[in-house]
N, C-alpha and C. Protein backbone atom coordinates (compact mmCIF):
# COMPACT_ATOMS: atom_id res chain seq x y z
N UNK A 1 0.85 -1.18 0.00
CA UNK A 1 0.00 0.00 0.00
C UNK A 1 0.89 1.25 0.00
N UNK A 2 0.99 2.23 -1.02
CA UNK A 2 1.58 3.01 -0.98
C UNK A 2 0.80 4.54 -0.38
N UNK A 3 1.23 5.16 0.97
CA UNK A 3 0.64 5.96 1.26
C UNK A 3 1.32 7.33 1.06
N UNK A 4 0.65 8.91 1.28
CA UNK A 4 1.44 10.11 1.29
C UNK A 4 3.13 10.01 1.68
N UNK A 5 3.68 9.07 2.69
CA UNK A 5 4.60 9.69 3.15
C UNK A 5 5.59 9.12 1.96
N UNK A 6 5.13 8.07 0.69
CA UNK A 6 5.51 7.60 0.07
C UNK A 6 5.82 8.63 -1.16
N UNK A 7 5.09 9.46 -1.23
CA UNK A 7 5.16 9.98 -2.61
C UNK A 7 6.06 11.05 -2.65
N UNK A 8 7.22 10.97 -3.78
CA UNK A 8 8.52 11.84 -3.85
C UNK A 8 8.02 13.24 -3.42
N UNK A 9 8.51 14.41 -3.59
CA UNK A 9 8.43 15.49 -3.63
C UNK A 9 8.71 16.24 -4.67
N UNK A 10 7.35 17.00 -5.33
CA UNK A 10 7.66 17.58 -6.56
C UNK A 10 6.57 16.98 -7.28
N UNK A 11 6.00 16.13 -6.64
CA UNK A 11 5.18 15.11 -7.63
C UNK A 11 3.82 14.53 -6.96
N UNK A 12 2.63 14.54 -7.78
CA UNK A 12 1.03 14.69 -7.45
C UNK A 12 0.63 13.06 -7.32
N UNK A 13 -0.60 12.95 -6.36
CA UNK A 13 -0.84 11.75 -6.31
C UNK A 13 -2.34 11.68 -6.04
N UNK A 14 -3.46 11.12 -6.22
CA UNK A 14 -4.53 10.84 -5.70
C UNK A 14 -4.81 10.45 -4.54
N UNK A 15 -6.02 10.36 -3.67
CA UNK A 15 -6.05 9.63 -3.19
C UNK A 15 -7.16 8.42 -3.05
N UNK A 16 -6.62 7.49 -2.63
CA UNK A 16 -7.68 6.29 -3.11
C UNK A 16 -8.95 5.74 -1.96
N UNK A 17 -8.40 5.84 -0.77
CA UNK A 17 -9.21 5.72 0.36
C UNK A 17 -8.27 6.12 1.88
N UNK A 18 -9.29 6.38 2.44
CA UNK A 18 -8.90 7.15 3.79
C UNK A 18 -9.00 6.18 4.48
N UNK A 19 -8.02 5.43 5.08
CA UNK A 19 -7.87 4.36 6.08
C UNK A 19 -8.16 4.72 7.68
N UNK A 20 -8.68 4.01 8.99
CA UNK A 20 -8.43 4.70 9.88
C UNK A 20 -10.31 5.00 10.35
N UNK A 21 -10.76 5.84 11.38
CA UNK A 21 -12.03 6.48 11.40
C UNK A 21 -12.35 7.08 12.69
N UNK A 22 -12.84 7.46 12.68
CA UNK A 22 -13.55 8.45 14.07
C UNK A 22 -13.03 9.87 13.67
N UNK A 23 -12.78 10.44 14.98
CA UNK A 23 -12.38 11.85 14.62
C UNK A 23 -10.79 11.54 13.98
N UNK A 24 -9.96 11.31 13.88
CA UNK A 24 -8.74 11.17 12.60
C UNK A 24 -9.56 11.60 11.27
N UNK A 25 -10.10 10.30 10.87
CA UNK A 25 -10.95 10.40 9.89
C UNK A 25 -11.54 11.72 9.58
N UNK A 26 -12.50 12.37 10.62
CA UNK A 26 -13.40 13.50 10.33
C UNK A 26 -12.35 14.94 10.00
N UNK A 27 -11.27 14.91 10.79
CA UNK A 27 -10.41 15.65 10.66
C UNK A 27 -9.53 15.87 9.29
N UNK A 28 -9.30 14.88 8.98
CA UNK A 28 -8.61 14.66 7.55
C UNK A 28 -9.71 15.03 6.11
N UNK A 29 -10.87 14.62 6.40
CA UNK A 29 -11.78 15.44 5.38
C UNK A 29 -12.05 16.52 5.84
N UNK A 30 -12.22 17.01 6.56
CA UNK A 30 -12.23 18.53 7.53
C UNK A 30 -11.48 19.76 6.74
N UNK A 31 -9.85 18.63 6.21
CA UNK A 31 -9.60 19.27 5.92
C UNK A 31 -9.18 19.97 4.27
N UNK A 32 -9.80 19.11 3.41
CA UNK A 32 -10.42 19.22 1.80
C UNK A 32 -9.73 17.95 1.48
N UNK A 33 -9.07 16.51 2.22
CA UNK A 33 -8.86 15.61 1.40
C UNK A 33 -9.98 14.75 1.87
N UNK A 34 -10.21 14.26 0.57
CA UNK A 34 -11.36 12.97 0.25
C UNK A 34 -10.99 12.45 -0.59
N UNK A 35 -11.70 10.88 -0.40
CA UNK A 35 -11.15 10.14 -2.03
C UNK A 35 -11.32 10.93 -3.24
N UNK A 36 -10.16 10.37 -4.30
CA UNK A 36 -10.17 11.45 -5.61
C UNK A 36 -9.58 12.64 -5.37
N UNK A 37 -9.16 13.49 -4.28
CA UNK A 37 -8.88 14.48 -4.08
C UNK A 37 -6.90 14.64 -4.93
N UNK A 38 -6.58 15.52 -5.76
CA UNK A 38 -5.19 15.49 -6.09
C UNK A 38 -4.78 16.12 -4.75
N UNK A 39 -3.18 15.62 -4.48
CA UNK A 39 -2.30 16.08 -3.78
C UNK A 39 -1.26 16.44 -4.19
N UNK A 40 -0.47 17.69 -4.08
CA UNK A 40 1.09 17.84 -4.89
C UNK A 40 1.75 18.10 -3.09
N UNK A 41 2.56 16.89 -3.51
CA UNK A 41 3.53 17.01 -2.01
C UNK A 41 5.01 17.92 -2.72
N UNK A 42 4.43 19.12 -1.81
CA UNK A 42 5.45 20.59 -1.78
C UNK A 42 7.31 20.33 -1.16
N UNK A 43 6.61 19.99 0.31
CA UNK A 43 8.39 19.24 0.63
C UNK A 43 8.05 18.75 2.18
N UNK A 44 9.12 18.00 2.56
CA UNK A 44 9.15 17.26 3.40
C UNK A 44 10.39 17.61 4.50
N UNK A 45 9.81 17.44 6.19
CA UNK A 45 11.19 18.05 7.17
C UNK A 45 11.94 17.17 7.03
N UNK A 46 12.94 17.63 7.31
CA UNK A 46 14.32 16.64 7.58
C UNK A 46 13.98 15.24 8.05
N UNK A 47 13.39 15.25 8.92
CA UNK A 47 12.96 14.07 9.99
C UNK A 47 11.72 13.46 9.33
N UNK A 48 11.18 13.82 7.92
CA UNK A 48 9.93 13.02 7.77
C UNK A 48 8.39 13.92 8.22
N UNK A 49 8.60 14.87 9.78
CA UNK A 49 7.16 15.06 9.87
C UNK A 49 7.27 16.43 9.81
N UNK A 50 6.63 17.49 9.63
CA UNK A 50 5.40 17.38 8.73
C UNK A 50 6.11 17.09 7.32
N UNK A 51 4.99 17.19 6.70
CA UNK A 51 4.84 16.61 4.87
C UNK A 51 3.81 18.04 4.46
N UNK A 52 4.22 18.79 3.97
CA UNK A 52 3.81 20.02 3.35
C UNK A 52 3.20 19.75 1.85
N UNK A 53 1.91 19.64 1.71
CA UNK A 53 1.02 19.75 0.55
C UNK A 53 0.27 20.51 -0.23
N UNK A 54 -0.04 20.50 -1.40
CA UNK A 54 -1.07 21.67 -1.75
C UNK A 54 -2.33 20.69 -2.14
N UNK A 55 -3.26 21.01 -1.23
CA UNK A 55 -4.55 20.78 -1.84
C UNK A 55 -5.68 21.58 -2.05
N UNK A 56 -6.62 20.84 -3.29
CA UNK A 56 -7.39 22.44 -3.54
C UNK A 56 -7.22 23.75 -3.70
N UNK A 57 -5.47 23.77 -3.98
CA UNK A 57 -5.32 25.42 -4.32
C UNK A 57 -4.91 25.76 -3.13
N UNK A 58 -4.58 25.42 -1.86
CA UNK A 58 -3.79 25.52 -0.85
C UNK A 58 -3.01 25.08 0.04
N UNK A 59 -1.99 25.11 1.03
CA UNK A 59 -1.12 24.47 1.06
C UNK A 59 -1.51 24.07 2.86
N UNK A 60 -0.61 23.20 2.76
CA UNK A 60 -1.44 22.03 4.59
C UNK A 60 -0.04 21.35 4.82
N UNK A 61 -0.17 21.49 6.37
CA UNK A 61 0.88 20.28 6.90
C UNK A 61 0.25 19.38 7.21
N UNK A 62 0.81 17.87 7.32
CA UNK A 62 0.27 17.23 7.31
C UNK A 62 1.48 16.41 8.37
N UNK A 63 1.36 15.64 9.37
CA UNK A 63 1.38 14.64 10.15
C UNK A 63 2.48 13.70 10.01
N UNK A 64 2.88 13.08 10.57
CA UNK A 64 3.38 11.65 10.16
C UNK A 64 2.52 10.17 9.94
N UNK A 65 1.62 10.51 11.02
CA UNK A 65 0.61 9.99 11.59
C UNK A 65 -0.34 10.14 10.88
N UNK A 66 -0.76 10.81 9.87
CA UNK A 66 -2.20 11.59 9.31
C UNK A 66 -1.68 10.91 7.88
N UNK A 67 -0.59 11.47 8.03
CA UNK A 67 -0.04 10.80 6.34
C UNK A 67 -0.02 9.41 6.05
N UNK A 68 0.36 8.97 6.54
CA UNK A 68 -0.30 6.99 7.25
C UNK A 68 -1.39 6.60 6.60
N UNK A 69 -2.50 7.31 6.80
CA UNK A 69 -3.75 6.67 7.07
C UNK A 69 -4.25 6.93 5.46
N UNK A 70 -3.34 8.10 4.72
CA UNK A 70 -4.21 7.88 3.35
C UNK A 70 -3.12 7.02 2.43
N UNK A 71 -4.09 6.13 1.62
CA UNK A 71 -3.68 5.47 0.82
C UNK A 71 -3.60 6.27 -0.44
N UNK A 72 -2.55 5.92 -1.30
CA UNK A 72 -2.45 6.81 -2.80
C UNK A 72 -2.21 6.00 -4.22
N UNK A 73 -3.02 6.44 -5.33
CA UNK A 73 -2.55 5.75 -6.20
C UNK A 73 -1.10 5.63 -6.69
């Protein structure tokens, strides 16, 4: 299963399903990703967390933990 923390930097990915549920879940569509949603992963910290994205025309940190839970084409 290849998830966000997988995908290079510089380069767009879908997503295929949101793994995980309760509030994680509600939070992560909360915040404009849903299945189908494009992602362009912007860049990544030294250490892996956060993972800096643009979605919908704006840009999000994202987790180590958060990034996990979505699966990507």
């Amino acid at each position: 299963m290849k998830t966000l923390r997988d995908v290079p930097v510089g380069q767009s990915s879908t997503v295929i399903k949101i793994h995980g549920g309760g509030a994680l879940k509600r939070r992560i569509m909360d915040m404009g990703i849903t299945k189908g949603t494009e992602i362009y992963v912007r860049k990544v910290a030294p250490l892996g967390d956060p993972v800096e994205v643009t979605v919908r025309g704006y840009e999000l940190s994202v987790r180590k933990e958060d990034a996990d839970i979505l699966e990507m084409s």
